[in-house]
C-alpha atoms as a PDB file:
ATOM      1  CA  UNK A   1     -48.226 -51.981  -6.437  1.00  0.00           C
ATOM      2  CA  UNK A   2     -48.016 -50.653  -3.084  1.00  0.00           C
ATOM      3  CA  UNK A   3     -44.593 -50.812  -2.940  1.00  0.00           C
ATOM      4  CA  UNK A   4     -43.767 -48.192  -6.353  1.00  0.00           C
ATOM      5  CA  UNK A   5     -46.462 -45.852  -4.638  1.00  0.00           C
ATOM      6  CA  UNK A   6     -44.033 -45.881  -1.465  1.00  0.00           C
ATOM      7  CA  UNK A   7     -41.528 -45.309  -3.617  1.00  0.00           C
ATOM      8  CA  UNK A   8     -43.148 -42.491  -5.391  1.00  0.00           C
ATOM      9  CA  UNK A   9     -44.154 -40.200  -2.118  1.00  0.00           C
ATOM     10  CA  UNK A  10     -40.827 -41.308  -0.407  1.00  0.00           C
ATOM     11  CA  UNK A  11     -39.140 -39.879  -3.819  1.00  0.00           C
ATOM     12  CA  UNK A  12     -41.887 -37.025  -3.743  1.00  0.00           C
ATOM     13  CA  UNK A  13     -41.068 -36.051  -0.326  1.00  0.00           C
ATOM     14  CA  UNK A  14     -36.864 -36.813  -0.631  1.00  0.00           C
ATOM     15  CA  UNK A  15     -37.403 -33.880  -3.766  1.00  0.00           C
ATOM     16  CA  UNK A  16     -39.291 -31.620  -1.854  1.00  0.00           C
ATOM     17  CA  UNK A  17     -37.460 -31.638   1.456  1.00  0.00           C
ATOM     18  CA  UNK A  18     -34.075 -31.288  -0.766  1.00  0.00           C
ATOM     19  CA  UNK A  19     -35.540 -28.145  -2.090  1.00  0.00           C
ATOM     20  CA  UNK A  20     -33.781 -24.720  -0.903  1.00  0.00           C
ATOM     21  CA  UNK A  21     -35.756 -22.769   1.465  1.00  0.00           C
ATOM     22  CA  UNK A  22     -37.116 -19.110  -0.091  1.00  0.00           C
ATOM     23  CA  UNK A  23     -34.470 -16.834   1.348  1.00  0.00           C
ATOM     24  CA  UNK A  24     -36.126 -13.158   2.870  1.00  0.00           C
ATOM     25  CA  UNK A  25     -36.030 -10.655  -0.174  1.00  0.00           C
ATOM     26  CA  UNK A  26     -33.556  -7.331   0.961  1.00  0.00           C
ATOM     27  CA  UNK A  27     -35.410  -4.412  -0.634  1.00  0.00           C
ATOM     28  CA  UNK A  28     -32.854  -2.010  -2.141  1.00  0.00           C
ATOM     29  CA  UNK A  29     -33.419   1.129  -0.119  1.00  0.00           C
ATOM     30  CA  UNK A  30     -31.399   3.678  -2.955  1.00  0.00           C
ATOM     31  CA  UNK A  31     -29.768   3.183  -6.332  1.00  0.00           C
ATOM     32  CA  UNK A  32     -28.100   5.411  -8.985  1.00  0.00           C
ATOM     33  CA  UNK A  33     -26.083   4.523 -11.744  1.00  0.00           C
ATOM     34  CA  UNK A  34     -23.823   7.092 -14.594  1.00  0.00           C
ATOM     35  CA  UNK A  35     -21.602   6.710 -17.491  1.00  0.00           C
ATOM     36  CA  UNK A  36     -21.107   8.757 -19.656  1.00  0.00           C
ATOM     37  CA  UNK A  37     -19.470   8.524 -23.314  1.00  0.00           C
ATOM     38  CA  UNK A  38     -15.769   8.733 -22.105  1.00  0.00           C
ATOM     39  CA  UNK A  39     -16.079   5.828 -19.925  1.00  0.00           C
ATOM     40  CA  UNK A  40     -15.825   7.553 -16.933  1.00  0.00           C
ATOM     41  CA  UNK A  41     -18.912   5.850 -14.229  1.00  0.00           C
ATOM     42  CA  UNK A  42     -19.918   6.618 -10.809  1.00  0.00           C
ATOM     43  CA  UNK A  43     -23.025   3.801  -9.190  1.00  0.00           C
ATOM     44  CA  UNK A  44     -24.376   2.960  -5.634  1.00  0.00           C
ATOM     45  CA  UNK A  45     -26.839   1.290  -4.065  1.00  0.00           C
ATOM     46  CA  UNK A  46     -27.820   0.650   0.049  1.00  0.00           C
ATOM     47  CA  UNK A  47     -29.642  -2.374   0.803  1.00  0.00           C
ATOM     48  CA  UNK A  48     -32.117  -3.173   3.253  1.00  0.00           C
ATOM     49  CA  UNK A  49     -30.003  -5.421   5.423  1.00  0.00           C
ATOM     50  CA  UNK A  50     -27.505  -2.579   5.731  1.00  0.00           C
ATOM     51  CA  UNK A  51     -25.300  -3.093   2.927  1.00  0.00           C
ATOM     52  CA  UNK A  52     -23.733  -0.408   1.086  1.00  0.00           C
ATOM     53  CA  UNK A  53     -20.886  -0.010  -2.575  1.00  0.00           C
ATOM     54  CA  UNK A  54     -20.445   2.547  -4.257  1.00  0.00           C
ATOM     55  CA  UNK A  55     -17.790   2.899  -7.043  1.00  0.00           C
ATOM     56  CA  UNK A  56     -16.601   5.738  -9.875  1.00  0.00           C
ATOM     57  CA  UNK A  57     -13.682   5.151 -12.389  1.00  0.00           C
ATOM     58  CA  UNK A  58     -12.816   6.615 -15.395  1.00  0.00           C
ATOM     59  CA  UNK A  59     -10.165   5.496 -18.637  1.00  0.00           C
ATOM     60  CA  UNK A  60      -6.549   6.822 -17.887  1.00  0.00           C
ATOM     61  CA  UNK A  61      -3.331   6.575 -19.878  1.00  0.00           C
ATOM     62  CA  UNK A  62      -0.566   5.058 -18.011  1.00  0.00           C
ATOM     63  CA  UNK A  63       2.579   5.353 -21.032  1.00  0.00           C
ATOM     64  CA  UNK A  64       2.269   5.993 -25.176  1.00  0.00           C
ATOM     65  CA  UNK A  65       1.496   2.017 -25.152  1.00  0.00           C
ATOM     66  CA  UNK A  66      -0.986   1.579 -22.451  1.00  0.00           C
ATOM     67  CA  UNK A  67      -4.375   2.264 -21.141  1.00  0.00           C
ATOM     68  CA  UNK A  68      -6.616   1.519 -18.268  1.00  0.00           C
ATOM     69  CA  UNK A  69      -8.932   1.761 -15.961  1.00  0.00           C
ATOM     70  CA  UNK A  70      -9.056   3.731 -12.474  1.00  0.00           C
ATOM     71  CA  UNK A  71     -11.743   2.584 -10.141  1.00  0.00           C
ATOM     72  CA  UNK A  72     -12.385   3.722  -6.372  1.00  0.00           C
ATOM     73  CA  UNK A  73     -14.403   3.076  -4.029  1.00  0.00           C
ATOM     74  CA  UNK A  74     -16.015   0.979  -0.826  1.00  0.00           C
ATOM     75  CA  UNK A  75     -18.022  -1.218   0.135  1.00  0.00           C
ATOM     76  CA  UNK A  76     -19.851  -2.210   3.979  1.00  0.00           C
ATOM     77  CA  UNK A  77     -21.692  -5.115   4.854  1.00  0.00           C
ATOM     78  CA  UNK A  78     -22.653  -6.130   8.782  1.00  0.00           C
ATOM     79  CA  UNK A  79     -21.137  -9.389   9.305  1.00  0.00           C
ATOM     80  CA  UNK A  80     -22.752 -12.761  10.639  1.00  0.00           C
ATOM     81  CA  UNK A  81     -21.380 -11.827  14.127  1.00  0.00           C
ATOM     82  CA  UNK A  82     -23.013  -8.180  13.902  1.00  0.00           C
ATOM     83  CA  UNK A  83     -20.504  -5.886  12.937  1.00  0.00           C
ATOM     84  CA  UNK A  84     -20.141  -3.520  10.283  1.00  0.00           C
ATOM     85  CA  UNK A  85     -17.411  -4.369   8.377  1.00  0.00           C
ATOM     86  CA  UNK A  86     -16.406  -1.428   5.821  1.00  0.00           C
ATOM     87  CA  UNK A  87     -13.472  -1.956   2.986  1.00  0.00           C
ATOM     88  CA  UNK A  88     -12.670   1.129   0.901  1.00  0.00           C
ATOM     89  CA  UNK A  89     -10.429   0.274  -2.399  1.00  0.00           C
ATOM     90  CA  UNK A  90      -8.001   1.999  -5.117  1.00  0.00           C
ATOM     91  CA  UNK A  91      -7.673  -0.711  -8.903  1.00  0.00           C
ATOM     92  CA  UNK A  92      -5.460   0.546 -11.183  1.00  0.00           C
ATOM     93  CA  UNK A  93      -1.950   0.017 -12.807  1.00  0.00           C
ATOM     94  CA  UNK A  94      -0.608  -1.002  -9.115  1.00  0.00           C
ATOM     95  CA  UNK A  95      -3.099  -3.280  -8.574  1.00  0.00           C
ATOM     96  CA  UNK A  96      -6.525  -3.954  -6.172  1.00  0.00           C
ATOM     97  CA  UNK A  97      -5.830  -2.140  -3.056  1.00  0.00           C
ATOM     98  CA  UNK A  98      -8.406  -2.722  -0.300  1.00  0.00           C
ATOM     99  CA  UNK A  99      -8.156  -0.960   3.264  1.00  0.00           C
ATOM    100  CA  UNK A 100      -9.676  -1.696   5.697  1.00  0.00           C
ATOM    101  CA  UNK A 101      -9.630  -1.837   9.890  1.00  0.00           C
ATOM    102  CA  UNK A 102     -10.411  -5.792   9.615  1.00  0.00           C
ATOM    103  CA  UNK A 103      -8.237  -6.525   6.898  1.00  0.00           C
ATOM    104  CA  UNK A 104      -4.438  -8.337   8.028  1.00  0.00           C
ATOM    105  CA  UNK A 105      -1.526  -6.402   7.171  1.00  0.00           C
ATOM    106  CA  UNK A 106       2.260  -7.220   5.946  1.00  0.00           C
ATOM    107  CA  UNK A 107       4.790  -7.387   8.638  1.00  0.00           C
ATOM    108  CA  UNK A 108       7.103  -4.416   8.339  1.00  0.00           C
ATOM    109  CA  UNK A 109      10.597  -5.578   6.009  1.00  0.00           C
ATOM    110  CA  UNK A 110      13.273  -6.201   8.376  1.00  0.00           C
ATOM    111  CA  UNK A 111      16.104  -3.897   7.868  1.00  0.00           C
ATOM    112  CA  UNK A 112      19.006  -6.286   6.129  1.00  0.00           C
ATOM    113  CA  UNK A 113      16.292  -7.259   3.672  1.00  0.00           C
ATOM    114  CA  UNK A 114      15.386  -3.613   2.528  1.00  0.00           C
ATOM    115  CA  UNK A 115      18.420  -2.486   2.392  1.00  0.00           C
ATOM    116  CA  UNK A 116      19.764  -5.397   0.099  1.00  0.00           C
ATOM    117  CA  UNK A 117      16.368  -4.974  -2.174  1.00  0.00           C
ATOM    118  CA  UNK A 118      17.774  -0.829  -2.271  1.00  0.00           C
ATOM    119  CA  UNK A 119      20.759  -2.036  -3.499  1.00  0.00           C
ATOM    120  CA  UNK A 120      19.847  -4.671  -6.000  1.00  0.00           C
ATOM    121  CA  UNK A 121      17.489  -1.861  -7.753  1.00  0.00           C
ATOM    122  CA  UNK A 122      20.332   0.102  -8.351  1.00  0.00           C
ATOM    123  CA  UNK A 123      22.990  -1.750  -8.917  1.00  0.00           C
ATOM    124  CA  UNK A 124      24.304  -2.107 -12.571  1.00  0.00           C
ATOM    125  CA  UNK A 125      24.137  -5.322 -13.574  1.00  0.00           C
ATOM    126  CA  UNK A 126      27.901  -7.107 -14.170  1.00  0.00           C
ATOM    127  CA  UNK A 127      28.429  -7.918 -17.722  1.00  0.00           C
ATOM    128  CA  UNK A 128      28.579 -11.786 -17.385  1.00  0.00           C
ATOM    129  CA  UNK A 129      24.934 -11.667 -15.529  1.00  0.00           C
ATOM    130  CA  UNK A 130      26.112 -12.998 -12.861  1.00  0.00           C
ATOM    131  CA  UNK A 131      26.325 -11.406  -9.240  1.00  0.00           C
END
């Protein structure tokens, strides 16, 4: 008998040691939110802790087929080493395109290869397919 009540508070105490620790609550310090009946949106909000997004898009035609979205907008956040660490971003038909001072950037194309990507885009294609 002794031995299942061990085993009882040692599971007891196994559950409640596993249990995750109540994390700090981060008040939200402002808010606002609009859309409107086009789809066009604009929302942001600033945290306690420092954080900040905001973000507006709106519907856009791209060609007679196709439609989509354009959103802007950025975002900041102080990082676990104590910076502030701010990313503003363009999303539309080209893509998600962040900026920011932290963020790596592409090496620069060397020469040879941009000018043989100039001339493949406008270069007629041979007949055959074949280059």
């Amino acid at each position: 008998m002794a031995v299942i009540r061990f085993a009882l508070v040692a599971a007891l105490a196994a559950v409640a040691l596993s249990a995750p620790a109540e994390k700090e609550q981060i008040p939200i310090i402002s808010q606002e939110s609009e859309v409107d009946y086009t789809g066009k949106f604009h929302f942001s909000y600033e945290s306690g802790d420092g954080s900040k997004v905001q973000q507006s898009g709106e519907q856009k035609t791209i060609d007679k087929d196709n439609a989509g979205g354009v959103i802007s907008g950025g975002y900041e956040y102080v990082g676990d080493d104590g910076k502030t660490y701010k990313v503003n971003f363009v999303a539309d038909e080209n893509g998600y395109q962040p900026q920011g001072d932290h963020l790596p950037v592409a090496p620069e194309v060397p020469p040879l290869i941009a000018r043989s990507l100039e001339f493949l885009a406008t270069a007629t294609p041979p007949k055959d397919g074949k280059y």
